[in-house]
Structure formats: C-alpha cells, structure tokens
C-alpha atoms as a PDB file:
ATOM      1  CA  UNK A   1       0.901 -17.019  -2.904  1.00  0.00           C
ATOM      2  CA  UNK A   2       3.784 -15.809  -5.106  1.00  0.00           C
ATOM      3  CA  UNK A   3       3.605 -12.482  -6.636  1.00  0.00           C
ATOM      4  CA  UNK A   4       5.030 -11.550 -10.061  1.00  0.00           C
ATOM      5  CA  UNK A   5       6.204  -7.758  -8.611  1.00  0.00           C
ATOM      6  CA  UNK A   6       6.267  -6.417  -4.868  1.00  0.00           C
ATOM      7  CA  UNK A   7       3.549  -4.608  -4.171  1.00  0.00           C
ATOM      8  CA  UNK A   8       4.164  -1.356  -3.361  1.00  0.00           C
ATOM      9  CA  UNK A   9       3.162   0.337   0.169  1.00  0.00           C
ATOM     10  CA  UNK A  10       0.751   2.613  -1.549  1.00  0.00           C
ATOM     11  CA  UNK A  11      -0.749  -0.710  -3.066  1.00  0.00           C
ATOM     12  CA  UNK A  12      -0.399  -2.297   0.130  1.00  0.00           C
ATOM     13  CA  UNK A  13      -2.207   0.482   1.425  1.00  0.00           C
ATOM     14  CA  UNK A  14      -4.953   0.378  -0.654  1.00  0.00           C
ATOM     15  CA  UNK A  15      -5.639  -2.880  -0.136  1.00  0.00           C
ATOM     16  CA  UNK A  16      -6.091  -3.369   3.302  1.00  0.00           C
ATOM     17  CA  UNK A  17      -8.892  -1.203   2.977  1.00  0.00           C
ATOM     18  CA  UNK A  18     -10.122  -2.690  -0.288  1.00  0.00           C
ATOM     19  CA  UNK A  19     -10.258  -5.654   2.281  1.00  0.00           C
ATOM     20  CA  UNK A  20     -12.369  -3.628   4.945  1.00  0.00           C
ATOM     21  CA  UNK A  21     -14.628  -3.113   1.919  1.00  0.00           C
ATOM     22  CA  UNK A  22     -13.857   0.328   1.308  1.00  0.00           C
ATOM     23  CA  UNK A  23     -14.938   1.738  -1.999  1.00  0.00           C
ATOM     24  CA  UNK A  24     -12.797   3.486  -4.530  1.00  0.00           C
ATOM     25  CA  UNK A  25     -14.454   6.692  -3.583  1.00  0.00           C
ATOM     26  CA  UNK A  26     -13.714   6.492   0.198  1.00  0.00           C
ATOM     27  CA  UNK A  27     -10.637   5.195  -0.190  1.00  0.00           C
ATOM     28  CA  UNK A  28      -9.461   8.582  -2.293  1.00  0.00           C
ATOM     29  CA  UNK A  29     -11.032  10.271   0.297  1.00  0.00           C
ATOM     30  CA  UNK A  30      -9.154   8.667   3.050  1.00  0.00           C
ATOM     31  CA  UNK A  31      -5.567   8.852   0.814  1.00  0.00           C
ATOM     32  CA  UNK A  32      -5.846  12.228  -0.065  1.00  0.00           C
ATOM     33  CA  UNK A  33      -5.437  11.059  -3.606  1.00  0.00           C
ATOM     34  CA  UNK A  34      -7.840  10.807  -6.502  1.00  0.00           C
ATOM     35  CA  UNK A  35      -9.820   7.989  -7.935  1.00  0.00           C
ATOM     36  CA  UNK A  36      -7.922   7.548 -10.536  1.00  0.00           C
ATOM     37  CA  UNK A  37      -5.251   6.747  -8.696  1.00  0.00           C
ATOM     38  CA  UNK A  38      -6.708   4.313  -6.164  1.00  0.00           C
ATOM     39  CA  UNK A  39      -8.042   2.658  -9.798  1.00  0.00           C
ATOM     40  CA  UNK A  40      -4.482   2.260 -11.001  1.00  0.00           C
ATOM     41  CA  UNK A  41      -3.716   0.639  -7.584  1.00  0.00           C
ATOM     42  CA  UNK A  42      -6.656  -1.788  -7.472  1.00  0.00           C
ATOM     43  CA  UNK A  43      -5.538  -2.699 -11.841  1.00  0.00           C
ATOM     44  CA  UNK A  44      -1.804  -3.253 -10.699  1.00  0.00           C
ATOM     45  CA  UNK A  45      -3.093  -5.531  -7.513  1.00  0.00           C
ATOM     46  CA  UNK A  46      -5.639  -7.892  -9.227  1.00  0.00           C
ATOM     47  CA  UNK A  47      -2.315  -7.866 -11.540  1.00  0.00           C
ATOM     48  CA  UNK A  48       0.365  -8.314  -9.200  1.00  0.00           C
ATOM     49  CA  UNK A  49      -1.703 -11.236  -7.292  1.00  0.00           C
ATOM     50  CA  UNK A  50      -3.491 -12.898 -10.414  1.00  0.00           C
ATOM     51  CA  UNK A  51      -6.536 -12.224 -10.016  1.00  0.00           C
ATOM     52  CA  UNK A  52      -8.621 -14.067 -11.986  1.00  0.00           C
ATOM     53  CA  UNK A  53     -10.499 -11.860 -14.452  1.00  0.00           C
ATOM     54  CA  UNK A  54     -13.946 -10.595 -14.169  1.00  0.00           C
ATOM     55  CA  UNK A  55     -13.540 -11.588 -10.018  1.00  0.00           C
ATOM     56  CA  UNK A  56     -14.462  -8.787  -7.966  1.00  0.00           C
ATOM     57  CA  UNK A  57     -11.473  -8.327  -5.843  1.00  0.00           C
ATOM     58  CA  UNK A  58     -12.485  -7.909  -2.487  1.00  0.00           C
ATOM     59  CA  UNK A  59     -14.921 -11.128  -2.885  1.00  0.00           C
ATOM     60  CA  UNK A  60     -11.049 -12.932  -4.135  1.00  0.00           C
ATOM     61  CA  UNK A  61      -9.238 -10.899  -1.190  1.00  0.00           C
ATOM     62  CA  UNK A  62     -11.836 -12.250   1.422  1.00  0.00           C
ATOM     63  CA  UNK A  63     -11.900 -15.753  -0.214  1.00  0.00           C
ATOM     64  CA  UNK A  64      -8.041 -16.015  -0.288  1.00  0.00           C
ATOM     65  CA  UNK A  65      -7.692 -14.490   3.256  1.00  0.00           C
ATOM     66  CA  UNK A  66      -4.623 -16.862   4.396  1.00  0.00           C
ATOM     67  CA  UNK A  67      -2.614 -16.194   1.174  1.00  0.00           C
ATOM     68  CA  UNK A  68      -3.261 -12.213   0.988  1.00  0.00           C
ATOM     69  CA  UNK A  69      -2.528 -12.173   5.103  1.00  0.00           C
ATOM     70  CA  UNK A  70       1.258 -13.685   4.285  1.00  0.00           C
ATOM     71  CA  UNK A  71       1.064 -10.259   1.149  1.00  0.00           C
ATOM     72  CA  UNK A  72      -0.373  -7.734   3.996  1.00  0.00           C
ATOM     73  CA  UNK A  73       1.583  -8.567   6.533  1.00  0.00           C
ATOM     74  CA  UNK A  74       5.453  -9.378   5.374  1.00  0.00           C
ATOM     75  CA  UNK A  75       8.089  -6.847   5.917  1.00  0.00           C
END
C-alpha cells in the first residue's frame, strides 16, 4: 500500500486505536484533544490511504490488515 502523504504520528496515533475499535469520542478522551480533531485525523487517513468512499474505516482497516500493518508499523 502506497500512500499519497506520510501520515503523521498524531494520525498514526489515531489510528491504531481506530483499529482497536475505539470511537471518536474515546479516542478524544484518551488524546486529550477534541473531537474535532480526532475527525480531521480520521478525514486526512481514509484520504491519505484511499479509502474508498462511503467504507467505514475500521471495517477497511481490519479488512486490509497486512497493508495498514506495513503503514503502522514503519519507522
């Protein structure tokens, strides 16, 4: 899986727990941040990895599992 931008380590961040099947919500919680901001993460993901549209993305990060392990775990 080739992505258009890096994702960042805040993205990174969020996703891994997208993954877990965090929501939005507890995710904020757990980041200190708001849910705005873990919304802006989750648009520039489903961006950064093309997402197809209208997929929910931790259904696509579960389904994809071998691709988004080689995003979540380079250095």
């Amino acid at each position: 899986m080739k992505t258009k931008k890096k994702i960042t380590k805040a993205e990174l961040q969020v996703l891994r727990l997208i993954r877990e099947g965090n929501t939005s919500l507890s995710i904020a919680d757990e980041l200190n941040c708001s849910v705005r901001t873990i919304e802006k993460h989750r648009s520039n993901i489903i961006k950064k990895l093309d997402v197809p549209r209208g997929t929910r993305l931790q259904l696509w990060l579960l389904q994809n599992l071998e691709e988004t392990n080689d995003v979540l775990f380079e250095s």
